[in-house]
PDB file of N, CA and C in Angstrom:
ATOM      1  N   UNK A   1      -1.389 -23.599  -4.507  1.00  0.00           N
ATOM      2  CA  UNK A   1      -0.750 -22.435  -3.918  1.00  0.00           C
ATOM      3  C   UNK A   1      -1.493 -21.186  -4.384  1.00  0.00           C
ATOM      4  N   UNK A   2      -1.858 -20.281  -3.487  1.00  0.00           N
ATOM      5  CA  UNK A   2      -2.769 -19.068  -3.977  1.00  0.00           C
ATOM      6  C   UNK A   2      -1.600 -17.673  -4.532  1.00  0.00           C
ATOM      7  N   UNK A   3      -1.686 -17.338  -5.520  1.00  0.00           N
ATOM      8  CA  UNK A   3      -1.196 -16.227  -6.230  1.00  0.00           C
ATOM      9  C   UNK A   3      -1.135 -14.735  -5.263  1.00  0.00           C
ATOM     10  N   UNK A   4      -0.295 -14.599  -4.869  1.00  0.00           N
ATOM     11  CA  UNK A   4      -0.328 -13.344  -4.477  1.00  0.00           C
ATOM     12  C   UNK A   4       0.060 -12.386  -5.453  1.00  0.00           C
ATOM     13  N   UNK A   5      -1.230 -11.158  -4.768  1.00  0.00           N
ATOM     14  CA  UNK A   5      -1.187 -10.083  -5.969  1.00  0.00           C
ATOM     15  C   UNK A   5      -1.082  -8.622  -5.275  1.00  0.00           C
ATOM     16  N   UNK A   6      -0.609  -8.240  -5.525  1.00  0.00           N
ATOM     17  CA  UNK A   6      -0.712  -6.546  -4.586  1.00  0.00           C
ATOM     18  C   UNK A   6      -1.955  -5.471  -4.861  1.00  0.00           C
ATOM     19  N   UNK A   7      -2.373  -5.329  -4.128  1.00  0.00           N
ATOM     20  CA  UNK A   7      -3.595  -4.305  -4.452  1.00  0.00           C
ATOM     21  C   UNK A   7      -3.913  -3.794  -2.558  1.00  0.00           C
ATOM     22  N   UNK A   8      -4.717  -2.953  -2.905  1.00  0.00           N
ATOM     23  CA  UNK A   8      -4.923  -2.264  -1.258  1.00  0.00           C
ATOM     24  C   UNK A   8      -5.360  -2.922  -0.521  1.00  0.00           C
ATOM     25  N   UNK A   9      -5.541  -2.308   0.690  1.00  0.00           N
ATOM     26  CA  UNK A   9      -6.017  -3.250   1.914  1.00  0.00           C
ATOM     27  C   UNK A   9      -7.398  -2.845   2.029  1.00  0.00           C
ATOM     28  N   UNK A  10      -8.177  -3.593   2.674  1.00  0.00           N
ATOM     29  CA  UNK A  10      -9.196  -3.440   3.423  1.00  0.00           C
ATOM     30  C   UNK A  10      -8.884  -2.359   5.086  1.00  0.00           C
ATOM     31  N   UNK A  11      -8.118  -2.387   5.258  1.00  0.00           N
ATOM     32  CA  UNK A  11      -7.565  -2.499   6.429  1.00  0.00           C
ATOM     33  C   UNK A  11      -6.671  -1.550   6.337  1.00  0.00           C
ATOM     34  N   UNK A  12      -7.462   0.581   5.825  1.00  0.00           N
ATOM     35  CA  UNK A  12      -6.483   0.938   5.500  1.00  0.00           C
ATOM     36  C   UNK A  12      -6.654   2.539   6.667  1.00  0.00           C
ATOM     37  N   UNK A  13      -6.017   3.223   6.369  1.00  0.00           N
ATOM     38  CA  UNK A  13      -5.874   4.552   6.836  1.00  0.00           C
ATOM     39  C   UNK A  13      -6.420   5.606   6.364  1.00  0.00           C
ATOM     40  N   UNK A  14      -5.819   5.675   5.133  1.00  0.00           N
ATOM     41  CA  UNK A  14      -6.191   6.557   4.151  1.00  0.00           C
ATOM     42  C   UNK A  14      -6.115   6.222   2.801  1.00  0.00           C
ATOM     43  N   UNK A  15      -6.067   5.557   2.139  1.00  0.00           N
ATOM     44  CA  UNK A  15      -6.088   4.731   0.598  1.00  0.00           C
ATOM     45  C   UNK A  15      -6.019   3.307   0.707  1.00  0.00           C
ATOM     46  N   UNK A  16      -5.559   2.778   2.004  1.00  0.00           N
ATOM     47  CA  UNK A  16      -4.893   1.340   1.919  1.00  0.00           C
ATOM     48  C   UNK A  16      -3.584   1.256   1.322  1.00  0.00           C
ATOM     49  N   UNK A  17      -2.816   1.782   0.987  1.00  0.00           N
ATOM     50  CA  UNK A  17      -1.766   1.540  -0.095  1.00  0.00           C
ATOM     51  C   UNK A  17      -0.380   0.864   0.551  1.00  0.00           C
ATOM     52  N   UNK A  18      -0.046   1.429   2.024  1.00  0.00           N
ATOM     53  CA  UNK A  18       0.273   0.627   3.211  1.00  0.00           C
ATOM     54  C   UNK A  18       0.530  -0.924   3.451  1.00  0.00           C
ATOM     55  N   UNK A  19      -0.840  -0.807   3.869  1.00  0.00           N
ATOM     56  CA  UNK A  19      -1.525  -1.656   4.220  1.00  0.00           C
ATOM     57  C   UNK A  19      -1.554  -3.227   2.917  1.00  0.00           C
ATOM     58  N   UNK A  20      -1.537  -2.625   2.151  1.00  0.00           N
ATOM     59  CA  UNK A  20      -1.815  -3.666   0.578  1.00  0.00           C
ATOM     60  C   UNK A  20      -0.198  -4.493   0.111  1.00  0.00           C
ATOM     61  N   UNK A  21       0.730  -3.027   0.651  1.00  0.00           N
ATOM     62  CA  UNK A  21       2.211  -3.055   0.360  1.00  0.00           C
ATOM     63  C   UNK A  21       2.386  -4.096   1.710  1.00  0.00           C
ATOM     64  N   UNK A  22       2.099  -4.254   2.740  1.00  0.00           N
ATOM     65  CA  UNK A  22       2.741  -4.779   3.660  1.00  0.00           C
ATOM     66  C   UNK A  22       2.144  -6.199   3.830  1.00  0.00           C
ATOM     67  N   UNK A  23       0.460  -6.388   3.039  1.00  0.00           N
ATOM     68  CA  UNK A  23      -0.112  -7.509   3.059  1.00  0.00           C
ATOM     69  C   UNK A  23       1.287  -8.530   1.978  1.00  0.00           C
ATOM     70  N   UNK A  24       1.237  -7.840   0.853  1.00  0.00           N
ATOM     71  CA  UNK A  24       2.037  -8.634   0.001  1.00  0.00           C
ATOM     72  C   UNK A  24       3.265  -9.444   0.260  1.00  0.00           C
ATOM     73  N   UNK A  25       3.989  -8.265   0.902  1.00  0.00           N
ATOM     74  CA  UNK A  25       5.375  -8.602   1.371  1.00  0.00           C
ATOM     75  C   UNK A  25       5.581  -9.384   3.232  1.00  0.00           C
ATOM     76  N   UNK A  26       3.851  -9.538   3.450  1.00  0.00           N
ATOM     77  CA  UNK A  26       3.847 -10.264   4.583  1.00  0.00           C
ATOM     78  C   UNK A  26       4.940  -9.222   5.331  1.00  0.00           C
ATOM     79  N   UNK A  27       4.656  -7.961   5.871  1.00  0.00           N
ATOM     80  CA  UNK A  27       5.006  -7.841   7.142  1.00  0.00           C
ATOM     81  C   UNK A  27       4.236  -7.158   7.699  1.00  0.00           C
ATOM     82  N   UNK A  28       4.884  -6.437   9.040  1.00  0.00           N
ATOM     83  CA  UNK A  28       3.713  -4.987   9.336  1.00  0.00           C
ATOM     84  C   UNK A  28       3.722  -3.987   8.627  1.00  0.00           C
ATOM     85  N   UNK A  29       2.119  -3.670   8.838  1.00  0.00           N
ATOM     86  CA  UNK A  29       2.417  -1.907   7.880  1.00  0.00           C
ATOM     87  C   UNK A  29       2.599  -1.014   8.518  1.00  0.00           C
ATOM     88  N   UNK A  30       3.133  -1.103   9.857  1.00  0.00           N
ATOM     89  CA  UNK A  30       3.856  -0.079  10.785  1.00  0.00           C
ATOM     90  C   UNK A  30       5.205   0.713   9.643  1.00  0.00           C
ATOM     91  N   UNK A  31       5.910  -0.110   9.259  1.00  0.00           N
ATOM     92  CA  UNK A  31       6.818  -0.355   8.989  1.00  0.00           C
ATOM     93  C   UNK A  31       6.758  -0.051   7.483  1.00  0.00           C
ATOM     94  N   UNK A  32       6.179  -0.273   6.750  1.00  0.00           N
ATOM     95  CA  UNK A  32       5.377   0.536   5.594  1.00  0.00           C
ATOM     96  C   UNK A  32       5.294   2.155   5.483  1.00  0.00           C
ATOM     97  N   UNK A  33       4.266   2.566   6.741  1.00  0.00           N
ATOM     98  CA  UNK A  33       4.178   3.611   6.700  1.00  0.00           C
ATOM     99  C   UNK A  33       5.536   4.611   7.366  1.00  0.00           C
ATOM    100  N   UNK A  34       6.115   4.076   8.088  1.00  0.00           N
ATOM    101  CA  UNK A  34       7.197   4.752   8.856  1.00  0.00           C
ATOM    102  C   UNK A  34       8.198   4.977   6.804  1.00  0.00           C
ATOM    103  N   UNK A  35       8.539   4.039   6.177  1.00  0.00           N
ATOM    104  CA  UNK A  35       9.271   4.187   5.156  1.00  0.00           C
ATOM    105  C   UNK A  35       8.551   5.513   4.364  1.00  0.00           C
ATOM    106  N   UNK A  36       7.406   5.419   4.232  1.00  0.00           N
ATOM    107  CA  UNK A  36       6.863   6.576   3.453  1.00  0.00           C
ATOM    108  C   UNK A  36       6.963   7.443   4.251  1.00  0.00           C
ATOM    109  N   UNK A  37       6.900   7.824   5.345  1.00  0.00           N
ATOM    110  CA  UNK A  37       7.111   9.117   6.286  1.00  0.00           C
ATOM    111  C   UNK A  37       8.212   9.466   5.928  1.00  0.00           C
ATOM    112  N   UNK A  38       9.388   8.405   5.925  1.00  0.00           N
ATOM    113  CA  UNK A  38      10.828   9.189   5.742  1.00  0.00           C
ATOM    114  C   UNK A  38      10.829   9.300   4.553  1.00  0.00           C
ATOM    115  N   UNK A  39      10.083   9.077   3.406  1.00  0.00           N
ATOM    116  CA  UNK A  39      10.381   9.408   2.120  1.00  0.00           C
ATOM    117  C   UNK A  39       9.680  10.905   1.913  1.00  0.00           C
ATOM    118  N   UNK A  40       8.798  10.918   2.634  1.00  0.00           N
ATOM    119  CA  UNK A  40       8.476  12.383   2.747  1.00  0.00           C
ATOM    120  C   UNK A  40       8.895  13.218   3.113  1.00  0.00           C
ATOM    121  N   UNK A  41       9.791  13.015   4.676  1.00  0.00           N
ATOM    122  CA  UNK A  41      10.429  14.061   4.937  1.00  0.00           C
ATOM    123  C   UNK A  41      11.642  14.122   4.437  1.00  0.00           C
ATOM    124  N   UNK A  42      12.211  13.412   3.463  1.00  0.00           N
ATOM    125  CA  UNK A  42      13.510  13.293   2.980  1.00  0.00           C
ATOM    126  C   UNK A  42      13.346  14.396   1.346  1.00  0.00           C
ATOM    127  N   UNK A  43      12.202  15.226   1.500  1.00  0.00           N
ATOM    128  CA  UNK A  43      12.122  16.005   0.161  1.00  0.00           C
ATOM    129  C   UNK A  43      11.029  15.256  -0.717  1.00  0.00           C
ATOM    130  N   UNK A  44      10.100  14.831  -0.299  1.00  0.00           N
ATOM    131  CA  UNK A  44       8.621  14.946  -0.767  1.00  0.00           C
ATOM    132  C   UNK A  44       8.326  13.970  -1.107  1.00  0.00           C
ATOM    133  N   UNK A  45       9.352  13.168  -2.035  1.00  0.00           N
ATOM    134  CA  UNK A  45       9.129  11.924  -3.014  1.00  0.00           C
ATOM    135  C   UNK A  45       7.984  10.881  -2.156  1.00  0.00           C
ATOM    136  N   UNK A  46       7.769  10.845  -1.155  1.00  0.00           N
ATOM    137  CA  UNK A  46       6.557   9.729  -0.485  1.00  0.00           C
ATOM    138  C   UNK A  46       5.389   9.828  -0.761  1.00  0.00           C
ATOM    139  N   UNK A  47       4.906  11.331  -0.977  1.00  0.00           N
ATOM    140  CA  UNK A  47       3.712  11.547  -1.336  1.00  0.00           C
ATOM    141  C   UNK A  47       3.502  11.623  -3.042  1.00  0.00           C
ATOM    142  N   UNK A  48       4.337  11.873  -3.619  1.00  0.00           N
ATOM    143  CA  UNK A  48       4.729  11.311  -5.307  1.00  0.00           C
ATOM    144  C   UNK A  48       4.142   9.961  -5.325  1.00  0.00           C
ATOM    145  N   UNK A  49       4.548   9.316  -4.476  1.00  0.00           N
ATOM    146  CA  UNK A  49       4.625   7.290  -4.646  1.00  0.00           C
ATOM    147  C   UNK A  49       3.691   7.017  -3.926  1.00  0.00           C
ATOM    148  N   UNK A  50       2.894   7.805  -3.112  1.00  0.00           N
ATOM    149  CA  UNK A  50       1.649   7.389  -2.555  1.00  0.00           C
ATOM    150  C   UNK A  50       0.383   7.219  -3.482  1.00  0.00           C
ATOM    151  N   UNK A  51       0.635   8.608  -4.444  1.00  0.00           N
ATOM    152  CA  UNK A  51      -0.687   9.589  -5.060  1.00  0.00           C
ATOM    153  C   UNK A  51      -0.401   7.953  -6.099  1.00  0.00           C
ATOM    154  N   UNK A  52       0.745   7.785  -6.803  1.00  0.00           N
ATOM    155  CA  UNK A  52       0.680   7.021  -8.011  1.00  0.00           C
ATOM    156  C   UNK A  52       0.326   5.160  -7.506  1.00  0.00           C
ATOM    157  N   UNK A  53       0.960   4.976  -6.161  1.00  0.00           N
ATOM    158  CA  UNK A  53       0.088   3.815  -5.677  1.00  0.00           C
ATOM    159  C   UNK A  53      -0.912   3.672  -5.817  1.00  0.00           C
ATOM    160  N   UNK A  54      -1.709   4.663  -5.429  1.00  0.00           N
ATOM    161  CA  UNK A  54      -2.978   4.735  -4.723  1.00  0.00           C
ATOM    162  C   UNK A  54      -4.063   4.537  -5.749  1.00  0.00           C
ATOM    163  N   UNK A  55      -3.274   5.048  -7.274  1.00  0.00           N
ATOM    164  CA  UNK A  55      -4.214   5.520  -8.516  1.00  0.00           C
ATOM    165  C   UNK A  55      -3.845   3.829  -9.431  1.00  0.00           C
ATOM    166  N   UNK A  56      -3.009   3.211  -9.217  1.00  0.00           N
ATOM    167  CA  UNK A  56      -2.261   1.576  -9.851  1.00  0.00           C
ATOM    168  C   UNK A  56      -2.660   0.936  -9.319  1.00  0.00           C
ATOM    169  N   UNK A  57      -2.951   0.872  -7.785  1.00  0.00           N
ATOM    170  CA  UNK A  57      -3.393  -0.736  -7.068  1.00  0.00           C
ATOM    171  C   UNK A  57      -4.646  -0.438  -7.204  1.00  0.00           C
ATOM    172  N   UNK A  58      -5.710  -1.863  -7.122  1.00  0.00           N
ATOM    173  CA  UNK A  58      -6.763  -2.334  -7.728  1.00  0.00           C
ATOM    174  C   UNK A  58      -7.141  -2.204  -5.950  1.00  0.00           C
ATOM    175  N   UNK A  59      -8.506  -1.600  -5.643  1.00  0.00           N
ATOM    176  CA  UNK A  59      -9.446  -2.065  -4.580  1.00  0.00           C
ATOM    177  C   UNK A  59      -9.467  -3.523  -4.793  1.00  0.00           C
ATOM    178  N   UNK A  60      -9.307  -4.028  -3.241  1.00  0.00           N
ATOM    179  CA  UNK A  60      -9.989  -5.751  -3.279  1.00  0.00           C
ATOM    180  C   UNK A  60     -11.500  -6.059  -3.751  1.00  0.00           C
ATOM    181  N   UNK A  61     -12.183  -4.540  -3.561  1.00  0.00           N
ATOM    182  CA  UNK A  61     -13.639  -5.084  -4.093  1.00  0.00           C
ATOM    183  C   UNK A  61     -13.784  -5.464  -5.585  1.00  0.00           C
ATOM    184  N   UNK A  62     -12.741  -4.982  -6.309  1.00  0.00           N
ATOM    185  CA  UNK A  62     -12.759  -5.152  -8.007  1.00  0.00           C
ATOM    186  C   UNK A  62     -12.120  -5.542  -8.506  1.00  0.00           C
ATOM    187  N   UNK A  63     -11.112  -6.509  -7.587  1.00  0.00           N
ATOM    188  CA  UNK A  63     -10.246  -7.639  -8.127  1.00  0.00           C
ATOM    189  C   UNK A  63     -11.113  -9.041  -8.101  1.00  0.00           C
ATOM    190  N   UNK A  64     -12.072  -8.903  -7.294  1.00  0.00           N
ATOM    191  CA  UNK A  64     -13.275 -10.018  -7.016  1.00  0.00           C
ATOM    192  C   UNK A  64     -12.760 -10.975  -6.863  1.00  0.00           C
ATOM    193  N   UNK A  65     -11.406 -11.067  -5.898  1.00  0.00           N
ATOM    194  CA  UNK A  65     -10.728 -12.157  -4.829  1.00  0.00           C
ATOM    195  C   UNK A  65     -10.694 -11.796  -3.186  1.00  0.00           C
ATOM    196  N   UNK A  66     -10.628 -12.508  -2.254  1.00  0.00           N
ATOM    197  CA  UNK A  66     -10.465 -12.064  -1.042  1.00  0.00           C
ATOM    198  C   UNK A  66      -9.132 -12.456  -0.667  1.00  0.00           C
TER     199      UNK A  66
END
């Protein structure tokens, strides 16, 4: 069974962080990003949890797994 691990996507927008969140939890990252939109417009906190994603999850190039 292969270990799933969270880290960004290949497959991103603007950081991957999305994209990495929605690989993990196996869904779309439509649906990802729509949650951080409303966390943004709900008084900022999305872009708080983006900046600190973005700086915690590991690029796939330097986890040296695919």
């Amino acid at each position: 069974m292969k270990e799933k691990k969270l880290m960004k996507s290949r497959d991103k927008v603007i950081c991957g962080v999305c994209g990495g969140i929605a690989e993990y939890f196996e869904i779309d990252p439509v649906f990802v990003r729509i949650g951080f939109a409303a966390f943004v417009l709900m008084g900022g906190s999305g872009v708080l949890l983006y900046l600190v994603a973005a700086v915690l999850m590991k690029d796939p190039e330097q986890s040296g797994t695919d």
